[in-house]
PDB file of N, CA and C in Angstrom:
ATOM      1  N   UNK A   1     -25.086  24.630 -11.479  1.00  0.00           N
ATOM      2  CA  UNK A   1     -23.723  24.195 -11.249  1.00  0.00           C
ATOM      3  C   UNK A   1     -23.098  23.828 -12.590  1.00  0.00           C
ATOM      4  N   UNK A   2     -21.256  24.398 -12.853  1.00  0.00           N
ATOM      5  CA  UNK A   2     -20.852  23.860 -13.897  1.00  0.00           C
ATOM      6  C   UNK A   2     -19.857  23.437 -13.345  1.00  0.00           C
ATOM      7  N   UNK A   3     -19.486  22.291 -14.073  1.00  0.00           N
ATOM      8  CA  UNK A   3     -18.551  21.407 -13.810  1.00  0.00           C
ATOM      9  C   UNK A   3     -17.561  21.177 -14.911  1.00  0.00           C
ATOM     10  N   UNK A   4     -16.441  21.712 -15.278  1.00  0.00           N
ATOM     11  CA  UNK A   4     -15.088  21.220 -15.872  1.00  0.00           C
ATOM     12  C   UNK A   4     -14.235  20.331 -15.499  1.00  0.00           C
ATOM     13  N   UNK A   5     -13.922  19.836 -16.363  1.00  0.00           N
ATOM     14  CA  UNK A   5     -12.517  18.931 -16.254  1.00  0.00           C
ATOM     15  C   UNK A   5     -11.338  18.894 -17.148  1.00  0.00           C
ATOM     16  N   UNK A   6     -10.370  19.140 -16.094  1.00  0.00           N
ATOM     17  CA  UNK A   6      -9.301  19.643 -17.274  1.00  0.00           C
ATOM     18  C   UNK A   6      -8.461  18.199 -18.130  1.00  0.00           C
ATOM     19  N   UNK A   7      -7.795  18.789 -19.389  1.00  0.00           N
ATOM     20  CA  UNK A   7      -8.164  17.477 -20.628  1.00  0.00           C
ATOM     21  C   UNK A   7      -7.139  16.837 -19.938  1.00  0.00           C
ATOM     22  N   UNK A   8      -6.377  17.053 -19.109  1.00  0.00           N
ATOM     23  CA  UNK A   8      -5.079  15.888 -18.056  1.00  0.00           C
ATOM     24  C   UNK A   8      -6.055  15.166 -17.486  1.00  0.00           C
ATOM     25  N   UNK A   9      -7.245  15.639 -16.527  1.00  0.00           N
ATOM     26  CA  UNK A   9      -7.964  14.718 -15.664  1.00  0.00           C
ATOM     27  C   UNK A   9      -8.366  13.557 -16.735  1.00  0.00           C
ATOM     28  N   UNK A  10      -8.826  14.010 -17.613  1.00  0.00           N
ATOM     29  CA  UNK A  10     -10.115  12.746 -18.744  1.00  0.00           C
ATOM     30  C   UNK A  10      -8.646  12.435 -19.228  1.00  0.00           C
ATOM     31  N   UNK A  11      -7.251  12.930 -19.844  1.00  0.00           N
ATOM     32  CA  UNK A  11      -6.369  11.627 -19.891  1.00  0.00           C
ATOM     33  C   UNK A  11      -6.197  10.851 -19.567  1.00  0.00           C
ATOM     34  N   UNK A  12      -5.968  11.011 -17.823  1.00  0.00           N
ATOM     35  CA  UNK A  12      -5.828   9.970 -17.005  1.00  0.00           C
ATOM     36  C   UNK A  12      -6.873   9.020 -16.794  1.00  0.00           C
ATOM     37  N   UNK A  13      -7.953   9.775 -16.552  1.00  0.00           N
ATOM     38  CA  UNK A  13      -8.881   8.154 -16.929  1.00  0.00           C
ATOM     39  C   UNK A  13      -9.392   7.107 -17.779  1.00  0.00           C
ATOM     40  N   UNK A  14      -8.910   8.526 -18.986  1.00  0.00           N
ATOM     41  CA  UNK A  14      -9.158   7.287 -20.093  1.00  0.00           C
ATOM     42  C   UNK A  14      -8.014   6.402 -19.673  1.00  0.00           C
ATOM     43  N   UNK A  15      -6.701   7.006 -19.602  1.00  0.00           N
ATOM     44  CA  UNK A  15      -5.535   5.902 -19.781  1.00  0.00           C
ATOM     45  C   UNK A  15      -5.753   5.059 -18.544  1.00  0.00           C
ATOM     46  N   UNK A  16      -6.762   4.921 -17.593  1.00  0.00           N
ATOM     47  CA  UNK A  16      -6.794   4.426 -16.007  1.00  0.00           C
ATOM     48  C   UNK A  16      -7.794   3.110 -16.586  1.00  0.00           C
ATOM     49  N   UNK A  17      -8.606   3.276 -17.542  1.00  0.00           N
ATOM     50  CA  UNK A  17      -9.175   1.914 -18.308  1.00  0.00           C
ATOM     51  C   UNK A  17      -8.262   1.401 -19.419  1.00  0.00           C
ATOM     52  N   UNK A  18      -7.356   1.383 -19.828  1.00  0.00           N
ATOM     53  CA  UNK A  18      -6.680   1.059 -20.524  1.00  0.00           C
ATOM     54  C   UNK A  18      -5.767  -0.325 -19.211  1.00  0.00           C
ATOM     55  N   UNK A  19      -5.207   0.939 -18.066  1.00  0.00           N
ATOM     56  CA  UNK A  19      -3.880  -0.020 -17.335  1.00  0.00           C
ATOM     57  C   UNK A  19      -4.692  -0.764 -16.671  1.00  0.00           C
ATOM     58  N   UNK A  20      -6.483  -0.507 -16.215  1.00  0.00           N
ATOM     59  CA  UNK A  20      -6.687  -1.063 -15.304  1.00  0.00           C
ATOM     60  C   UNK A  20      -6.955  -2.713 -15.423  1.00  0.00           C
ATOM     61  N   UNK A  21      -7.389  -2.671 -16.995  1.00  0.00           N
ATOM     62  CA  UNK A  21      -7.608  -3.969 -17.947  1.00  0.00           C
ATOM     63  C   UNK A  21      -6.083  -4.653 -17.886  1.00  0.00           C
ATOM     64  N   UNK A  22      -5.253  -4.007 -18.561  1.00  0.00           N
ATOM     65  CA  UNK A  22      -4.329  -4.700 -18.973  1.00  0.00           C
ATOM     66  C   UNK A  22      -3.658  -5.250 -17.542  1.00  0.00           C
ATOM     67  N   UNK A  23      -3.588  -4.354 -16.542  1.00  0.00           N
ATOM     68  CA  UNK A  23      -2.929  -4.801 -15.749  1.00  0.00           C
ATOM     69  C   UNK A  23      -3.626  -6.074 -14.520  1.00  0.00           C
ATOM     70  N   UNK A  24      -5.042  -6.714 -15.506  1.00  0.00           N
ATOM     71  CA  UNK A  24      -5.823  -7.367 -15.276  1.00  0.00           C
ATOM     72  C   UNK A  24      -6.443  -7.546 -13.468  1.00  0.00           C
ATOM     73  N   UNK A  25      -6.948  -6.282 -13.109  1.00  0.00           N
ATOM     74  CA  UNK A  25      -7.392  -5.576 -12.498  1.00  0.00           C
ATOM     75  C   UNK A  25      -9.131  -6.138 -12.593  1.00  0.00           C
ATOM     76  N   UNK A  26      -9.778  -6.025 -13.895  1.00  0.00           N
ATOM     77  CA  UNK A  26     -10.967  -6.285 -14.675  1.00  0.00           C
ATOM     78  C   UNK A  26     -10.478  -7.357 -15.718  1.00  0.00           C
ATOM     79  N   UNK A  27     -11.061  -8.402 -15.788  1.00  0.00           N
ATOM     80  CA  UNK A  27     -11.420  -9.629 -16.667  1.00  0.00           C
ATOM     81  C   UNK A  27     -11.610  -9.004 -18.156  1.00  0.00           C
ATOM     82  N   UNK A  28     -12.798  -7.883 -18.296  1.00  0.00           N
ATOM     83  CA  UNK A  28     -12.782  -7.504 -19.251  1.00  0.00           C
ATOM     84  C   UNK A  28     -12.942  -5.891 -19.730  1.00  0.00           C
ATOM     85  N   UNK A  29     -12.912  -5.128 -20.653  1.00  0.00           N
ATOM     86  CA  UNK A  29     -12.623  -3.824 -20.505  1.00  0.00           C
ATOM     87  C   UNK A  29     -13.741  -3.350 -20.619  1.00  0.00           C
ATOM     88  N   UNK A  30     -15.011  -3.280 -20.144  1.00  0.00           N
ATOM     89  CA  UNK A  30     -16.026  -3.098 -20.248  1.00  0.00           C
ATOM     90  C   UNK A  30     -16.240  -2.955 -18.452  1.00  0.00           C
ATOM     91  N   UNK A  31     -15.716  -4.024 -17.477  1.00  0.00           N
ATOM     92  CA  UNK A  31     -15.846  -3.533 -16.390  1.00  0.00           C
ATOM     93  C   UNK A  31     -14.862  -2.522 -15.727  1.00  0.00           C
ATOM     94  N   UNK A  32     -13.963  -2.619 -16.663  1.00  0.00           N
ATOM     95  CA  UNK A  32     -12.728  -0.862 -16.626  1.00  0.00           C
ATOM     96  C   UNK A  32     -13.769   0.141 -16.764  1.00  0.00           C
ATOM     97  N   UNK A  33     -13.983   0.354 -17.963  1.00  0.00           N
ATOM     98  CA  UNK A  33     -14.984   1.258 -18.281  1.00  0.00           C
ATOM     99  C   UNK A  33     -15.955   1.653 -17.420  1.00  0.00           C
ATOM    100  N   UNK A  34     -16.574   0.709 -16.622  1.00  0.00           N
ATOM    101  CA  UNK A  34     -17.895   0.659 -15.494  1.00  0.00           C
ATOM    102  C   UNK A  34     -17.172   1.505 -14.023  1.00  0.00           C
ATOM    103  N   UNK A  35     -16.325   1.394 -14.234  1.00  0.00           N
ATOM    104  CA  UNK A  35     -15.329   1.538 -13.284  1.00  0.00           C
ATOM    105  C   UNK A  35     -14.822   3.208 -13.330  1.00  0.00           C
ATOM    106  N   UNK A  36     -14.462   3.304 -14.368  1.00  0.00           N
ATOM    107  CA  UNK A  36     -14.100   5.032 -14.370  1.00  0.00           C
ATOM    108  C   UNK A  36     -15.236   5.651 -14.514  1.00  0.00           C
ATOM    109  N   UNK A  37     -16.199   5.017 -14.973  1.00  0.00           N
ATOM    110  CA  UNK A  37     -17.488   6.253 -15.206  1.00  0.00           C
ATOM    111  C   UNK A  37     -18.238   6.181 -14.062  1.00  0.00           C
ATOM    112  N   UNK A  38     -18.055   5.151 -12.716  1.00  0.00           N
ATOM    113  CA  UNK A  38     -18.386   5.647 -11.281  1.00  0.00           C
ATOM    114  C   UNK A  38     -17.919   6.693 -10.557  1.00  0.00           C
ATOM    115  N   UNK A  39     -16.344   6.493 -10.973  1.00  0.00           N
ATOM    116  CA  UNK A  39     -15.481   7.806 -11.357  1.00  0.00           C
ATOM    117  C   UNK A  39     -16.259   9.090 -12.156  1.00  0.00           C
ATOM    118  N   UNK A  40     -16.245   9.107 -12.861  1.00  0.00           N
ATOM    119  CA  UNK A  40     -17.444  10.259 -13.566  1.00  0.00           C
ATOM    120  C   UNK A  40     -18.594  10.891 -12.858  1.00  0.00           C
ATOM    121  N   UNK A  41     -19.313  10.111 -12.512  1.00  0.00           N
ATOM    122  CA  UNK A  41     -20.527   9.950 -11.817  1.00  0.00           C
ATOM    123  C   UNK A  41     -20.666  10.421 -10.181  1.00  0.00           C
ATOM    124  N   UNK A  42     -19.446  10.363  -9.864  1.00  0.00           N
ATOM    125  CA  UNK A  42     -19.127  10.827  -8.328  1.00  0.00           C
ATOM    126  C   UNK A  42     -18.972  12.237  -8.651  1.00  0.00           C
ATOM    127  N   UNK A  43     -17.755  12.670  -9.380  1.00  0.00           N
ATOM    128  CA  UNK A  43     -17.516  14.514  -9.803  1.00  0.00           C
ATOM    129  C   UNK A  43     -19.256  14.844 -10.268  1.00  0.00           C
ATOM    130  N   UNK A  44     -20.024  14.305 -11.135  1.00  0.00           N
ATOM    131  CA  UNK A  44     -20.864  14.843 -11.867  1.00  0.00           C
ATOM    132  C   UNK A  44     -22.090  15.336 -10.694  1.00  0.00           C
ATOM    133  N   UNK A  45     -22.332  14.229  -9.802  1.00  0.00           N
ATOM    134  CA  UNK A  45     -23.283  14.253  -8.938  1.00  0.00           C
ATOM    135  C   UNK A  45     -23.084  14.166  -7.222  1.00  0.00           C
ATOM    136  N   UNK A  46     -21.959  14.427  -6.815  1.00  0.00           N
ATOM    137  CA  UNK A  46     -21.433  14.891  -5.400  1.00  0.00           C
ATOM    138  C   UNK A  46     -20.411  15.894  -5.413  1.00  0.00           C
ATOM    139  N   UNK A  47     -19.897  16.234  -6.346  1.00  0.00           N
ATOM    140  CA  UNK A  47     -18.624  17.397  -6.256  1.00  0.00           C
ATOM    141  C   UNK A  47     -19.255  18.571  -5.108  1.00  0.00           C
ATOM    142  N   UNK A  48     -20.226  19.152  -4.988  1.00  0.00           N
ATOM    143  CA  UNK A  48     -21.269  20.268  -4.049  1.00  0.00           C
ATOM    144  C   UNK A  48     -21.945  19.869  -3.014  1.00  0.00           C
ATOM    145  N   UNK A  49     -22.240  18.540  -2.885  1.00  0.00           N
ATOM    146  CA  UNK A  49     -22.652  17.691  -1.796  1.00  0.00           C
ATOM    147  C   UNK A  49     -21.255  17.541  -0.315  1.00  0.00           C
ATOM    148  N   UNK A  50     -20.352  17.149  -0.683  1.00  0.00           N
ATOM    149  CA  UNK A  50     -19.850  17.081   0.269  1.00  0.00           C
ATOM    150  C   UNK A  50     -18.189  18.284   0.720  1.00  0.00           C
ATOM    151  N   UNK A  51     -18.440  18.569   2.017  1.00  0.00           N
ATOM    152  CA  UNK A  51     -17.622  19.807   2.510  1.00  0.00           C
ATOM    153  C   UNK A  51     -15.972  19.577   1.291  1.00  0.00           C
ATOM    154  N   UNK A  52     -15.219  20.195   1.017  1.00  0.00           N
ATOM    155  CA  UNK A  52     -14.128  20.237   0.307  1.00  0.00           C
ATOM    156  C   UNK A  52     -13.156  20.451   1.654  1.00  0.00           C
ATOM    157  N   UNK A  53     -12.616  19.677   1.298  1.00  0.00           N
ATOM    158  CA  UNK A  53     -11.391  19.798   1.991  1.00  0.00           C
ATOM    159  C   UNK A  53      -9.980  20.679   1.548  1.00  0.00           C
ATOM    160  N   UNK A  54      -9.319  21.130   2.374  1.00  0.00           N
ATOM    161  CA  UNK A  54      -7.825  22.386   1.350  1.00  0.00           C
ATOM    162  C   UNK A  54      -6.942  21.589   1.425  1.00  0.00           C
ATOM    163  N   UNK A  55      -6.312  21.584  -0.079  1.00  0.00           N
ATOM    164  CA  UNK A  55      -5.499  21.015  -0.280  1.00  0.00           C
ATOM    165  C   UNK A  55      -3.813  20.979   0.298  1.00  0.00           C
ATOM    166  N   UNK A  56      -3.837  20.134   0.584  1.00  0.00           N
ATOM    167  CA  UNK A  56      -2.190  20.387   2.105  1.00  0.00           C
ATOM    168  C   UNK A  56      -1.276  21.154   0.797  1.00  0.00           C
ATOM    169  N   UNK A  57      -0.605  21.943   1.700  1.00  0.00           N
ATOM    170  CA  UNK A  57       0.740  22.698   1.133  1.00  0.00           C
ATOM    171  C   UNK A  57       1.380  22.231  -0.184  1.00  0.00           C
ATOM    172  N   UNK A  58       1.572  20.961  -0.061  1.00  0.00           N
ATOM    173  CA  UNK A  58       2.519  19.753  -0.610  1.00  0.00           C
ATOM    174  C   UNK A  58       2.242  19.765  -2.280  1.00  0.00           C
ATOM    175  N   UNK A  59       0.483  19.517  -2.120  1.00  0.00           N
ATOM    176  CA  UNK A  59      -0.128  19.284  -3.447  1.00  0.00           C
ATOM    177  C   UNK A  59      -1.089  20.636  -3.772  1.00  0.00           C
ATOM    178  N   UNK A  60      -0.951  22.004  -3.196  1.00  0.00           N
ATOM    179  CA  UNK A  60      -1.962  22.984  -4.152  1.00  0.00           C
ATOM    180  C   UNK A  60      -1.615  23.042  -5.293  1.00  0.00           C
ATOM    181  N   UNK A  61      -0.705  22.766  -5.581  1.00  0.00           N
ATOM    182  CA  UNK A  61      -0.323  22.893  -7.244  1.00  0.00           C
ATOM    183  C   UNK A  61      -1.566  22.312  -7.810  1.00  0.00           C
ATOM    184  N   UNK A  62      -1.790  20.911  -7.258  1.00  0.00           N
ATOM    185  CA  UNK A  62      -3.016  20.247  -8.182  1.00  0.00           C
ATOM    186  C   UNK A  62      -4.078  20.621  -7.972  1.00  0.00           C
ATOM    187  N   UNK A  63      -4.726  21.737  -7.216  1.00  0.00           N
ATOM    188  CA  UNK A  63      -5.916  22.595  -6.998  1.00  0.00           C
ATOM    189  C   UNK A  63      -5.973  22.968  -5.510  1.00  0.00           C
ATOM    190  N   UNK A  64      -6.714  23.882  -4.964  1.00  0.00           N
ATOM    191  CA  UNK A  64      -7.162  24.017  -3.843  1.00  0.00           C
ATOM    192  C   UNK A  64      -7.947  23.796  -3.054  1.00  0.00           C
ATOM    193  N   UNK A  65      -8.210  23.010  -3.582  1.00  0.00           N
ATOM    194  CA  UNK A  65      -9.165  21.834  -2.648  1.00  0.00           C
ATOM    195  C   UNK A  65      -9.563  20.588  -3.095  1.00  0.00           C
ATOM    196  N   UNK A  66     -10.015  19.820  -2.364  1.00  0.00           N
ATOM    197  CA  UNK A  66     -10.017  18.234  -3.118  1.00  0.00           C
ATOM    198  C   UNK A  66     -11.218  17.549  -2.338  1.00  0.00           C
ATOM    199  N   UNK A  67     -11.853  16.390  -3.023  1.00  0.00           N
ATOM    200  CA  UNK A  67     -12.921  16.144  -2.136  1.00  0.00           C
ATOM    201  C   UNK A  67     -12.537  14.280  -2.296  1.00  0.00           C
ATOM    202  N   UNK A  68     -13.019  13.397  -1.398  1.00  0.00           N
ATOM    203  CA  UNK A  68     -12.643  12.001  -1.833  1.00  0.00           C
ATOM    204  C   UNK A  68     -13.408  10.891  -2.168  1.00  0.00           C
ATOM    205  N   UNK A  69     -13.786   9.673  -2.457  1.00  0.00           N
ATOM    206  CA  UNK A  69     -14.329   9.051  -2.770  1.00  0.00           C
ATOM    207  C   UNK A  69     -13.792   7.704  -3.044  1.00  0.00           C
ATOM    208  N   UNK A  70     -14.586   7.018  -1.741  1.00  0.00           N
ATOM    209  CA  UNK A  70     -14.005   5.731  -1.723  1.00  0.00           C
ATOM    210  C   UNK A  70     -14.808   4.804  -2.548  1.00  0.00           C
ATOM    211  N   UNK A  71     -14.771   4.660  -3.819  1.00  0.00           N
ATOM    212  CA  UNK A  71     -15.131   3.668  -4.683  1.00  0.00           C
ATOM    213  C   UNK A  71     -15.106   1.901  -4.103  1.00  0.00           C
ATOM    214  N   UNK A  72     -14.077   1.590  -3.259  1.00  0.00           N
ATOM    215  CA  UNK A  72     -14.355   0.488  -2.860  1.00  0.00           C
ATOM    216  C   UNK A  72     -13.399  -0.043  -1.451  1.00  0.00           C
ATOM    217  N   UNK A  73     -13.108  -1.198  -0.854  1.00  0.00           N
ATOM    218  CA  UNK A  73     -12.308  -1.092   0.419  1.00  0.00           C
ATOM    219  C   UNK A  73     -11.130  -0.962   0.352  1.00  0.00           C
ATOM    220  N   UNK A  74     -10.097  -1.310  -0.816  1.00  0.00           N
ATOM    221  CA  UNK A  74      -8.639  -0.684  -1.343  1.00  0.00           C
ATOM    222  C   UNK A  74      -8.524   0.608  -1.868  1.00  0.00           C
ATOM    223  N   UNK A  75      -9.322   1.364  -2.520  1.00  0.00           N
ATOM    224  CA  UNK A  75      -9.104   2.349  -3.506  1.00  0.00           C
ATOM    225  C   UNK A  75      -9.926   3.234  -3.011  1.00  0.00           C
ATOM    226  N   UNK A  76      -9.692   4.523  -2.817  1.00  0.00           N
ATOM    227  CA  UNK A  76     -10.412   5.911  -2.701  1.00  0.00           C
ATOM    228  C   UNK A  76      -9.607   6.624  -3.163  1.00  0.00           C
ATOM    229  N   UNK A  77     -10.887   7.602  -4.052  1.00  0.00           N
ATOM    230  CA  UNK A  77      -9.587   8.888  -5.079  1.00  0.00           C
ATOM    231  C   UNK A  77      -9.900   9.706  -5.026  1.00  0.00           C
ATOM    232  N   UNK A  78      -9.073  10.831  -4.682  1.00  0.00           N
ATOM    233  CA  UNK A  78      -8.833  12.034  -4.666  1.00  0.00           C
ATOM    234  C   UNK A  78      -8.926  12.830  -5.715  1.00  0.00           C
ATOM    235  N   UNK A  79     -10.173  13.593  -5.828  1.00  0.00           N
ATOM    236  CA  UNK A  79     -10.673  14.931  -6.704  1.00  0.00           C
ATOM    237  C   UNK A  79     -10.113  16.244  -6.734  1.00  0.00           C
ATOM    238  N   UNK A  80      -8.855  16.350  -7.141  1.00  0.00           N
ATOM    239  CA  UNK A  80      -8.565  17.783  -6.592  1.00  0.00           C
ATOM    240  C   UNK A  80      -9.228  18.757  -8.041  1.00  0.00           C
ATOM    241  N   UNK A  81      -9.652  20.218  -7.018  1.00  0.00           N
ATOM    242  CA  UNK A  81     -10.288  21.050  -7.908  1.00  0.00           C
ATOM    243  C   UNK A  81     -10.064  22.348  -7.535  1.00  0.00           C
ATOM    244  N   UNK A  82     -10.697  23.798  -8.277  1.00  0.00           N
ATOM    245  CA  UNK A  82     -10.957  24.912  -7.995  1.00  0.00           C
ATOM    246  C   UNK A  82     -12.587  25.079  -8.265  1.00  0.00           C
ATOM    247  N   UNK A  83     -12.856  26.227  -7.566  1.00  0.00           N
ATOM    248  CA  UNK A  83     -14.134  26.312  -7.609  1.00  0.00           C
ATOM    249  C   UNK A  83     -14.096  28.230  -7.057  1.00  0.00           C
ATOM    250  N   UNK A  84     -15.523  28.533  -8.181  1.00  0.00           N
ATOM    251  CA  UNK A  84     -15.680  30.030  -8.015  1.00  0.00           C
ATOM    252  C   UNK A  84     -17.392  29.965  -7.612  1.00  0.00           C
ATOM    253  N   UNK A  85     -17.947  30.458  -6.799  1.00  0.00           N
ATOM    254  CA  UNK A  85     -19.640  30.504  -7.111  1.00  0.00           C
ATOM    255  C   UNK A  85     -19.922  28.946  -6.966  1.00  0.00           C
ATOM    256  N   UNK A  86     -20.577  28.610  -8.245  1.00  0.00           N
ATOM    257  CA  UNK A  86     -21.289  27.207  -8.336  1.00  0.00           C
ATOM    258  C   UNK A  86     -20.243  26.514  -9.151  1.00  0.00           C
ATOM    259  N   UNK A  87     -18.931  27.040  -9.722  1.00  0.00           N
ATOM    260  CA  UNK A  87     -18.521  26.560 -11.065  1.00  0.00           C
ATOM    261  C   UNK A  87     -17.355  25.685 -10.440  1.00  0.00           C
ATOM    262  N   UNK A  88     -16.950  24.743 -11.216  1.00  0.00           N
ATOM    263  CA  UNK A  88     -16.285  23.865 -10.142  1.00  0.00           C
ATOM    264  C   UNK A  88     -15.419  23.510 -11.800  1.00  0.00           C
ATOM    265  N   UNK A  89     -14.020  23.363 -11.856  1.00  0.00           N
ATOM    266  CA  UNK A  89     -12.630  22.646 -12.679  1.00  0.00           C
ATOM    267  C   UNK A  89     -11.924  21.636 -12.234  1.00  0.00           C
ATOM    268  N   UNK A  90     -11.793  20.672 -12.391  1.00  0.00           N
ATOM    269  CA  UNK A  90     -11.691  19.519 -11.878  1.00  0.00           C
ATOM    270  C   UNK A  90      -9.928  19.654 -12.645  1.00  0.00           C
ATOM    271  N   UNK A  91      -8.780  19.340 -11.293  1.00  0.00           N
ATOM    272  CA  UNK A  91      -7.710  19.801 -12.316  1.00  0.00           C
ATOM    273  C   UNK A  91      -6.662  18.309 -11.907  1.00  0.00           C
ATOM    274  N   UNK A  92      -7.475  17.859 -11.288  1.00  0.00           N
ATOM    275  CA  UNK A  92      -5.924  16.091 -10.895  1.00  0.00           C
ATOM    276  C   UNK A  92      -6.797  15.424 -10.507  1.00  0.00           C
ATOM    277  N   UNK A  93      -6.728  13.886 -10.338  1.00  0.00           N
ATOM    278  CA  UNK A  93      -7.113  13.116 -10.134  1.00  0.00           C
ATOM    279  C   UNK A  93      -6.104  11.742  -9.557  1.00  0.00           C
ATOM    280  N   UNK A  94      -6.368  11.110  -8.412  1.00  0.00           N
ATOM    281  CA  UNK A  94      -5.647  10.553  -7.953  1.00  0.00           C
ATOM    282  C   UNK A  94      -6.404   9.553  -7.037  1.00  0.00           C
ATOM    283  N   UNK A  95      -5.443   9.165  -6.452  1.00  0.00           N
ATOM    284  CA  UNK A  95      -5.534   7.510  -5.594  1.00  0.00           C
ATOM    285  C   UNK A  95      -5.038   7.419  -4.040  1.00  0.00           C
ATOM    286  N   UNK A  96      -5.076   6.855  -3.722  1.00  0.00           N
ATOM    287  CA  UNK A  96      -4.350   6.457  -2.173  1.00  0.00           C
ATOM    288  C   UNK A  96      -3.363   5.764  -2.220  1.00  0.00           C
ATOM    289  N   UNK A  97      -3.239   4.621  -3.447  1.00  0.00           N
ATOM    290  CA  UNK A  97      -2.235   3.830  -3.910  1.00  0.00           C
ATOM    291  C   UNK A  97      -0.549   4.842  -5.050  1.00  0.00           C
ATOM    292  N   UNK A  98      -0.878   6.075  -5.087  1.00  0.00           N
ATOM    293  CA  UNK A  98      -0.152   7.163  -5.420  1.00  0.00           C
ATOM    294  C   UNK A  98       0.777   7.432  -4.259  1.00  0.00           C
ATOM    295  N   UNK A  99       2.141   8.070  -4.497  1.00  0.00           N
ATOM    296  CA  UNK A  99       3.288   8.521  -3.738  1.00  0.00           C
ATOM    297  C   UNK A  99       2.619  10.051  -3.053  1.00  0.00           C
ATOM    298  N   UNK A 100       1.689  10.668  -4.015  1.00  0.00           N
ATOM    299  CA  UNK A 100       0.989  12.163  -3.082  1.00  0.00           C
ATOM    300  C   UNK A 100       0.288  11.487  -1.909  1.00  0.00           C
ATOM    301  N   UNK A 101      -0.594  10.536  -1.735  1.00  0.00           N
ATOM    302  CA  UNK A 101      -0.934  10.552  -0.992  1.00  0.00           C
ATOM    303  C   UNK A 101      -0.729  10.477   0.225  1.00  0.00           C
ATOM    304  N   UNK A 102       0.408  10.230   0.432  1.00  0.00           N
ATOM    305  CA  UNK A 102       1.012  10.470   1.814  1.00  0.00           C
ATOM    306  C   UNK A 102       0.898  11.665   2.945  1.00  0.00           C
ATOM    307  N   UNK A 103       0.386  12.773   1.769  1.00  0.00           N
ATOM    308  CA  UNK A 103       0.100  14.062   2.586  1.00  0.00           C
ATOM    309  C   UNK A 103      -1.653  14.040   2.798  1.00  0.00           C
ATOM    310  N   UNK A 104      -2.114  13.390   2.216  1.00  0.00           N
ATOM    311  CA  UNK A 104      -3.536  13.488   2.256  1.00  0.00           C
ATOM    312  C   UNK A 104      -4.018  12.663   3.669  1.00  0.00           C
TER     313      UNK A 104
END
């Protein structure tokens, strides 16, 4: 299995430990950090594990399919991706607390 991520997705998370600190979310930026790389760690080691879902009409722009992951009881985020064979591009990344999610 290969796994990409396009350099918008790793923007956003870097910049997702940046707001998540400041917007004192995490005490300190080290549990930001702990925090997106569970994020990491979910694409790296379930992206093929669980069924993909197609991405509603609304949002294929951000890939054609998306898989989710509820990190905790407020927040679950949305993986949207393409995938050929085993090879999987990871092309948006998102939230439930986002205006897309309304279609999800």
């Amino acid at each position: 299995m290969k796994i990409l991520i396009s350099i918008e997705a790793v923007n956003y998370l870097d910049e997702l430990i940046e707001v998540l600190y400041r917007k004192e979310y995490f005490g300190f930026i080290e549990s930001a950090e702990i925090y997106v790389a569970n994020i990491y760690e979910f694409i790296e080691t379930s992206i093929d594990r669980f069924p993909p879902k197609e991405s509603p009409v609304q949002l294929q722009y951000y890939g054609k399919h998306y898989v989710f992951f509820k990190i905790n009881a407020q927040t679950t985020w949305y993986i949207f991706f393409e995938s050929e064979a085993n090879n999987y591009l990871i092309t948006h990344i998102t939230n439930n607390h986002s205006k897309e999610a309304k279609w999800l």
